[in-house]
Structure formats: C-alpha cells, structure tokens
PDB file of N, CA and C in Angstrom:
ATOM      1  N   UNK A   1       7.725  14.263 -21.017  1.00  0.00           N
ATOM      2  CA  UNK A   1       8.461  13.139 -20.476  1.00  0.00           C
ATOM      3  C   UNK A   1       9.062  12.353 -21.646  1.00  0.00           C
ATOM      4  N   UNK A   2      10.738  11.857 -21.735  1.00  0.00           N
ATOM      5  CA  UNK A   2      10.975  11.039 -22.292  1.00  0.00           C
ATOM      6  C   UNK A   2       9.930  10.118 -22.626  1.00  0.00           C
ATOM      7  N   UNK A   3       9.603   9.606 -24.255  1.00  0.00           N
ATOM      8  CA  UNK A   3       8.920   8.914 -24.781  1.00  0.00           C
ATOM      9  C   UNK A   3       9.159   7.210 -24.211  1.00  0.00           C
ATOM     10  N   UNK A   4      10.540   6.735 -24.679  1.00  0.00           N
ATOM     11  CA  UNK A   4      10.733   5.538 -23.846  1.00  0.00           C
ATOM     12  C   UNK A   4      10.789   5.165 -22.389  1.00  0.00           C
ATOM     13  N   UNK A   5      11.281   6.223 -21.829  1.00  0.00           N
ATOM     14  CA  UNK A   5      10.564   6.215 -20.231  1.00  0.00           C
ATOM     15  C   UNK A   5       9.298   5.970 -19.841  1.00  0.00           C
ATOM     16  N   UNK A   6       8.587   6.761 -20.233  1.00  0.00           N
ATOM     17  CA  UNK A   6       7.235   6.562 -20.463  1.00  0.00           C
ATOM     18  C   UNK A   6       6.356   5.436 -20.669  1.00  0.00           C
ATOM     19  N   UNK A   7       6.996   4.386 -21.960  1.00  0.00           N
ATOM     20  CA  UNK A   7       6.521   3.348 -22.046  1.00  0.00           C
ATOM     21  C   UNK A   7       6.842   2.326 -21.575  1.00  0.00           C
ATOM     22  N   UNK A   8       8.302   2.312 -20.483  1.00  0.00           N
ATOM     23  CA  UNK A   8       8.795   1.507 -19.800  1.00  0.00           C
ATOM     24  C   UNK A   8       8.087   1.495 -18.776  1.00  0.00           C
ATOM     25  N   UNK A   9       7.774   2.645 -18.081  1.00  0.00           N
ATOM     26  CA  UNK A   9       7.019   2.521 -16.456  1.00  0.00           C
ATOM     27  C   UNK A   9       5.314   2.152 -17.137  1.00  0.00           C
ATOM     28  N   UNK A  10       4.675   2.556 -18.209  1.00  0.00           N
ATOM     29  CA  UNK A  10       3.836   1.651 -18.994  1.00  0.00           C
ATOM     30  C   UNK A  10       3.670   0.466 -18.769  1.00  0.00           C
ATOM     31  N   UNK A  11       4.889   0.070 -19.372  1.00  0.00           N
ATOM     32  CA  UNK A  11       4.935  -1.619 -19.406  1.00  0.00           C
ATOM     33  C   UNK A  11       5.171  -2.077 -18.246  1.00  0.00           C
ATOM     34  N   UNK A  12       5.527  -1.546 -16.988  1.00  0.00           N
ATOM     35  CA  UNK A  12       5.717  -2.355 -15.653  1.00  0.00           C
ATOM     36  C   UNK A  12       4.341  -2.482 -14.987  1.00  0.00           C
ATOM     37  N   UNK A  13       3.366  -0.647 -14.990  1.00  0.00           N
ATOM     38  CA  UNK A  13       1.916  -0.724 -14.612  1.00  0.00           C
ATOM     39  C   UNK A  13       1.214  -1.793 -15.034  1.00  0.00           C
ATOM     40  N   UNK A  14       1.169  -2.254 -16.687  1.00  0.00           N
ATOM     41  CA  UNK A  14       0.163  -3.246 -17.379  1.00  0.00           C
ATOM     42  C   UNK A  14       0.963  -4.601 -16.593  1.00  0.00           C
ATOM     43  N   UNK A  15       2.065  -4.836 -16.833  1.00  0.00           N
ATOM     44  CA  UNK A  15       2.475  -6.442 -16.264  1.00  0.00           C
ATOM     45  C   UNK A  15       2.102  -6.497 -15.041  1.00  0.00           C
ATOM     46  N   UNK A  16       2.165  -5.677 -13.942  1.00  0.00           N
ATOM     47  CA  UNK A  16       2.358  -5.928 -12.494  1.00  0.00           C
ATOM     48  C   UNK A  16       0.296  -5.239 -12.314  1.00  0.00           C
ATOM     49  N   UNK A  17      -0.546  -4.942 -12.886  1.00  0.00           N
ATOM     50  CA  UNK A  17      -1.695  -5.119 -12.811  1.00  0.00           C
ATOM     51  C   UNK A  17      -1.894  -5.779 -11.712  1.00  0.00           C
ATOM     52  N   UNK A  18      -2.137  -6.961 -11.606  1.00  0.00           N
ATOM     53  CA  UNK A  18      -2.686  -8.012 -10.625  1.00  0.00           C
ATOM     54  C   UNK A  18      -2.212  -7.538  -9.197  1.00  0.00           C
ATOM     55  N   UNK A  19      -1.076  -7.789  -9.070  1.00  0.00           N
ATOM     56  CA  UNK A  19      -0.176  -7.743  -8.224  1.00  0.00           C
ATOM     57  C   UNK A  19      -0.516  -6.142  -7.620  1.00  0.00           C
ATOM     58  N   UNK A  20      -0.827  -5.009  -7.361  1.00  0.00           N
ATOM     59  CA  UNK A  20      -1.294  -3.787  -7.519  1.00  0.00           C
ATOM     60  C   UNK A  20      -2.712  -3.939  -6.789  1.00  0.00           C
ATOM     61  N   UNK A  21      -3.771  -4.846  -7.860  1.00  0.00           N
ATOM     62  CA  UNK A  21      -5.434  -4.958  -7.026  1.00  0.00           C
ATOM     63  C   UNK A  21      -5.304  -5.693  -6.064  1.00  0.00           C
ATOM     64  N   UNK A  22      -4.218  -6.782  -5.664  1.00  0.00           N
ATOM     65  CA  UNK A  22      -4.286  -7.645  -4.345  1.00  0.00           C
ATOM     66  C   UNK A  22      -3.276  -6.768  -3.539  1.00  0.00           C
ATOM     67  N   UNK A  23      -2.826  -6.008  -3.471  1.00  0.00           N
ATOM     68  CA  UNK A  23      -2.207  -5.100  -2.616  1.00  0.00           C
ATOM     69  C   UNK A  23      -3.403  -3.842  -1.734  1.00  0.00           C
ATOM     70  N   UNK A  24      -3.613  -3.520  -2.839  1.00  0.00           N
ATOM     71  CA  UNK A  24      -4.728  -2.779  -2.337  1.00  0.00           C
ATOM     72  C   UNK A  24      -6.205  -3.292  -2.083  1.00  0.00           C
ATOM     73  N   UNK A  25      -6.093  -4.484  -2.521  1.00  0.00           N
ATOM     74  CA  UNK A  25      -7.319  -5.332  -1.790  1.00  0.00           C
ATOM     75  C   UNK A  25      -7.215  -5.702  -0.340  1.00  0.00           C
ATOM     76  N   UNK A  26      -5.508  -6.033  -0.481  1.00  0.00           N
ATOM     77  CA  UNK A  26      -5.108  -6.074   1.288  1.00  0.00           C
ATOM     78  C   UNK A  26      -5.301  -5.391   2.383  1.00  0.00           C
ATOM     79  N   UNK A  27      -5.540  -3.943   1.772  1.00  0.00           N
ATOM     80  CA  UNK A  27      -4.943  -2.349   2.711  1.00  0.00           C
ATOM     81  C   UNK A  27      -6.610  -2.260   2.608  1.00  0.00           C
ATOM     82  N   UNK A  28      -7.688  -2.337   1.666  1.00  0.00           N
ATOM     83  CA  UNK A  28      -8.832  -2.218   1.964  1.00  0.00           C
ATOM     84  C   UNK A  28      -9.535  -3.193   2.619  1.00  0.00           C
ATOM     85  N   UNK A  29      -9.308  -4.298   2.762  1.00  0.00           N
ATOM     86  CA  UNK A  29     -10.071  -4.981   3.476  1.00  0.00           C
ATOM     87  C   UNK A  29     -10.126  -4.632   5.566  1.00  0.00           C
ATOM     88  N   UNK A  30      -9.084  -3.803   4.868  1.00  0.00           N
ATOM     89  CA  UNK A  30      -9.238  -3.654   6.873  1.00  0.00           C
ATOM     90  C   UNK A  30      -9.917  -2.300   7.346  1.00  0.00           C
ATOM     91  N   UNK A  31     -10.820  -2.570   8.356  1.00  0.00           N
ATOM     92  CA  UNK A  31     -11.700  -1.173   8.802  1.00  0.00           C
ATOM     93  C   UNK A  31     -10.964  -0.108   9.538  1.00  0.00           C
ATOM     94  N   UNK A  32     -10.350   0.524   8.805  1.00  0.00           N
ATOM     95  CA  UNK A  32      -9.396   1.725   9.236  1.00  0.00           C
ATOM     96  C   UNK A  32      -9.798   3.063   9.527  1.00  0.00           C
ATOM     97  N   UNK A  33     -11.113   3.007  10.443  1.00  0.00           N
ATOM     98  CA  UNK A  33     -11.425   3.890  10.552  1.00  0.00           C
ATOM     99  C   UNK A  33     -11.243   4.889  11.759  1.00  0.00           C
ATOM    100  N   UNK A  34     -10.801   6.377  11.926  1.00  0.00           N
ATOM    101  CA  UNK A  34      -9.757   7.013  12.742  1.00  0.00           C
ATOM    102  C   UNK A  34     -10.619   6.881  13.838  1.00  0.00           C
ATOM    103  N   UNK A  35      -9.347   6.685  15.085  1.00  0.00           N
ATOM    104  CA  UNK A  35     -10.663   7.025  16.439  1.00  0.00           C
ATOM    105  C   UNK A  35      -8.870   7.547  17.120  1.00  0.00           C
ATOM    106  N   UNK A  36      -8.652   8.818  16.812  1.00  0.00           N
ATOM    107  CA  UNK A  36      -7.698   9.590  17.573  1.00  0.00           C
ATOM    108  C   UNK A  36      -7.841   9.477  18.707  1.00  0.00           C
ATOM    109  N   UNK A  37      -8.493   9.384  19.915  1.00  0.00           N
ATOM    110  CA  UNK A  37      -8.802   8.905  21.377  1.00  0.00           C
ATOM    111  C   UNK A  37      -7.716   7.291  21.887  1.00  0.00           C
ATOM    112  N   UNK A  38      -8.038   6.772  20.629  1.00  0.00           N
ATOM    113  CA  UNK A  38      -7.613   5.699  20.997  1.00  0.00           C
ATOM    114  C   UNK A  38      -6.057   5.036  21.364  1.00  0.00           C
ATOM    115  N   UNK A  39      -5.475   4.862  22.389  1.00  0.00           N
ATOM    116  CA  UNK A  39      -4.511   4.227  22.789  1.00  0.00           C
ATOM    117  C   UNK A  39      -3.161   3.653  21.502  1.00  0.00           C
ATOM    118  N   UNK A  40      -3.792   3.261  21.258  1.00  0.00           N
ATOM    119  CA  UNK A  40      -2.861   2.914  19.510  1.00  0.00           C
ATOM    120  C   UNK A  40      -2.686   3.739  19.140  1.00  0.00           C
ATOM    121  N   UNK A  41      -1.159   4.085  18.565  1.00  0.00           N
ATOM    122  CA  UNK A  41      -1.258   5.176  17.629  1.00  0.00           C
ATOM    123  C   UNK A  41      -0.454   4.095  16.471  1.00  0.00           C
ATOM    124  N   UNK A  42      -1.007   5.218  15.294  1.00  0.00           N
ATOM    125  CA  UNK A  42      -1.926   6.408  15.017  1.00  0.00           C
ATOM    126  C   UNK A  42      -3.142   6.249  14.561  1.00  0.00           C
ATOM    127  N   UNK A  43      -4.015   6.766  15.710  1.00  0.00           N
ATOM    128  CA  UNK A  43      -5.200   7.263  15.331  1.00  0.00           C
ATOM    129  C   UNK A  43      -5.650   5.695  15.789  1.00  0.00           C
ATOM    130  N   UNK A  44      -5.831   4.884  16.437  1.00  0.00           N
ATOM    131  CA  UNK A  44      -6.556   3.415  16.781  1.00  0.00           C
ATOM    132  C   UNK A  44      -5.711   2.253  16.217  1.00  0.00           C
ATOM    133  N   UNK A  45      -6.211   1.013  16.527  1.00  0.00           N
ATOM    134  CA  UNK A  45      -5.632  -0.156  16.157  1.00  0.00           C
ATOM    135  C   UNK A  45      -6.054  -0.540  15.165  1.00  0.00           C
ATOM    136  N   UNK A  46      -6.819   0.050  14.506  1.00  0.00           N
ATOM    137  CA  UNK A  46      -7.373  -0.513  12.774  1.00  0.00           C
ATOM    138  C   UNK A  46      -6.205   0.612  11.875  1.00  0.00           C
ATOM    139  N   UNK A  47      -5.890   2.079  12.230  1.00  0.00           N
ATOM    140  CA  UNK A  47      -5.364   2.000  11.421  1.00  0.00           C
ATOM    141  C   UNK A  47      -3.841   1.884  11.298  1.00  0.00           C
ATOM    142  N   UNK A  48      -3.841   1.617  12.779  1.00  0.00           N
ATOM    143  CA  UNK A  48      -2.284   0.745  12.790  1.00  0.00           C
ATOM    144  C   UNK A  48      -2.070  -0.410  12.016  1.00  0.00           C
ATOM    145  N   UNK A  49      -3.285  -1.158  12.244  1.00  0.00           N
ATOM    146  CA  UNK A  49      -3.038  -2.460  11.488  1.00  0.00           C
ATOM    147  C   UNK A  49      -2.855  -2.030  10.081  1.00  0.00           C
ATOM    148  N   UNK A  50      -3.506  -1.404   9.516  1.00  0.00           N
ATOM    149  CA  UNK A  50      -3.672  -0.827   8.393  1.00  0.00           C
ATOM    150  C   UNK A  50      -2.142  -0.573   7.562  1.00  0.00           C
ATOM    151  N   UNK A  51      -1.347   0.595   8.536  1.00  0.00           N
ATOM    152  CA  UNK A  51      -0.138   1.008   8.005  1.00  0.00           C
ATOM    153  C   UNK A  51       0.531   0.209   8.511  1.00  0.00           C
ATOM    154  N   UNK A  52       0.937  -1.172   9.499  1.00  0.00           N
ATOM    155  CA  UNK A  52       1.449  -2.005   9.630  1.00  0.00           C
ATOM    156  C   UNK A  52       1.356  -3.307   8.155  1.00  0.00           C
ATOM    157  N   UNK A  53       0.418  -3.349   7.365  1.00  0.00           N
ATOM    158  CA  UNK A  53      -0.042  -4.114   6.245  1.00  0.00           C
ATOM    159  C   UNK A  53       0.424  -3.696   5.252  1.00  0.00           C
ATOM    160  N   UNK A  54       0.970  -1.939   5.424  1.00  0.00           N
ATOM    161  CA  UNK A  54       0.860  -0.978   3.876  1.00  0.00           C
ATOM    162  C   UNK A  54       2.690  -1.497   3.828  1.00  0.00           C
ATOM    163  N   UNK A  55       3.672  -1.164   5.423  1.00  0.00           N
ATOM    164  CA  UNK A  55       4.533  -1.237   5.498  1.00  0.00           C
ATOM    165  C   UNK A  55       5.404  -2.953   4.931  1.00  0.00           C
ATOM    166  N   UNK A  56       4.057  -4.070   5.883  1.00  0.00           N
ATOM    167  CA  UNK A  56       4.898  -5.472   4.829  1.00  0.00           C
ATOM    168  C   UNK A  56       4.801  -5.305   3.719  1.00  0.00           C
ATOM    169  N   UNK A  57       4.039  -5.059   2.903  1.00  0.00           N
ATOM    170  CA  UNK A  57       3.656  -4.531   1.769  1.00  0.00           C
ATOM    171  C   UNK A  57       5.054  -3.913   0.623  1.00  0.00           C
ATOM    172  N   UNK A  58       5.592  -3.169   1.359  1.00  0.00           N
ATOM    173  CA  UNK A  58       6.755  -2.051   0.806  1.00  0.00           C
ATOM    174  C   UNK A  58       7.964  -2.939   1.295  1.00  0.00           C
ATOM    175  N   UNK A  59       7.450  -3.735   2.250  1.00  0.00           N
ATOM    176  CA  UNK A  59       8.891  -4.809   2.495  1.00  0.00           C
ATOM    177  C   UNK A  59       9.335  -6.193   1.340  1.00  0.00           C
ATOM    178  N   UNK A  60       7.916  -6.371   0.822  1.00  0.00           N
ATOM    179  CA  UNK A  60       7.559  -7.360   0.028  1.00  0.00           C
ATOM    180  C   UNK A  60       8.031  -7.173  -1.531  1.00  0.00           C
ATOM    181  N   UNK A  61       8.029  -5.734  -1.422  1.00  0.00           N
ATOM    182  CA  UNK A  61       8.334  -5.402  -3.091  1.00  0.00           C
ATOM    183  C   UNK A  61       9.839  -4.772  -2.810  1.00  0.00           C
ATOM    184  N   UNK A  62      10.647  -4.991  -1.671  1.00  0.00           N
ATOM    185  CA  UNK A  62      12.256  -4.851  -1.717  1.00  0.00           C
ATOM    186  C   UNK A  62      12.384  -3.468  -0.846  1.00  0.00           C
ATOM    187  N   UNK A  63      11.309  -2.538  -0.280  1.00  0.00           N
ATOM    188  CA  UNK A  63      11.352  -1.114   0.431  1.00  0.00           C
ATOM    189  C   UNK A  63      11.755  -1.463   2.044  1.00  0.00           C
ATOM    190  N   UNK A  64      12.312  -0.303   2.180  1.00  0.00           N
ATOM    191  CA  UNK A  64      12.481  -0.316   3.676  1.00  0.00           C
ATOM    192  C   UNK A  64      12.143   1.052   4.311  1.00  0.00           C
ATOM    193  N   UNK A  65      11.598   0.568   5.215  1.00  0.00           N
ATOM    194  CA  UNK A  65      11.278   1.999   5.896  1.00  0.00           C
ATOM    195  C   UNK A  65      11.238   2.060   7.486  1.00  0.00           C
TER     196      UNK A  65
END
C-alpha cells in the first residue's frame, strides 16, 4: 500500500478514536439477540433496533443508505 495513504487513513483511525468506542458502545449496548420467529424483521425487534442505531449512525457520519 502507498506509504502516505497509509499514514493518512492512520492519522484519521488515531484522531477519530473516541468517536469509533461511542459508536460501538451505542450498537453494543442493545440486546440483539436473533429470535427469527419473531414478527420484526430482521430476525426480532432488538435486532432491528440494533441496525436501525447502526443505520443513524452512517447517517451521522454523512452515509446514506
């Protein structure tokens, strides 16, 4: 891999640190555990909520999906 590439996406991982563990502190705090039976899709209402959290998430940092 390009050397300065490299240390550019480097330097965005180390700055944006924080920002990264409260993201994924977000997506873990919720009990997402599968119950395919369940009415919600996909897979129950925890892990809807779940990929509903992952999705503001990707809205928050400029993504659309």
């Amino acid at each position: 891999m390009d050397t300065i590439l490299y240390q550019k996406i480097s330097d965005w991982f180390d700055s944006h640190q924080e920002e990264m563990v409260q993201d994924i502190m977000r997506l873990v705090r919720i009990p997402s555990v599968s119950d395919p039976a369940a009415a919600a899709k996909p897979f129950g209402q925890a892990c809807r909520d779940c990929m509903d959290e992952m999705l503001l998430i990707g809205r928050e940092h400029g993504f659309e999906a």
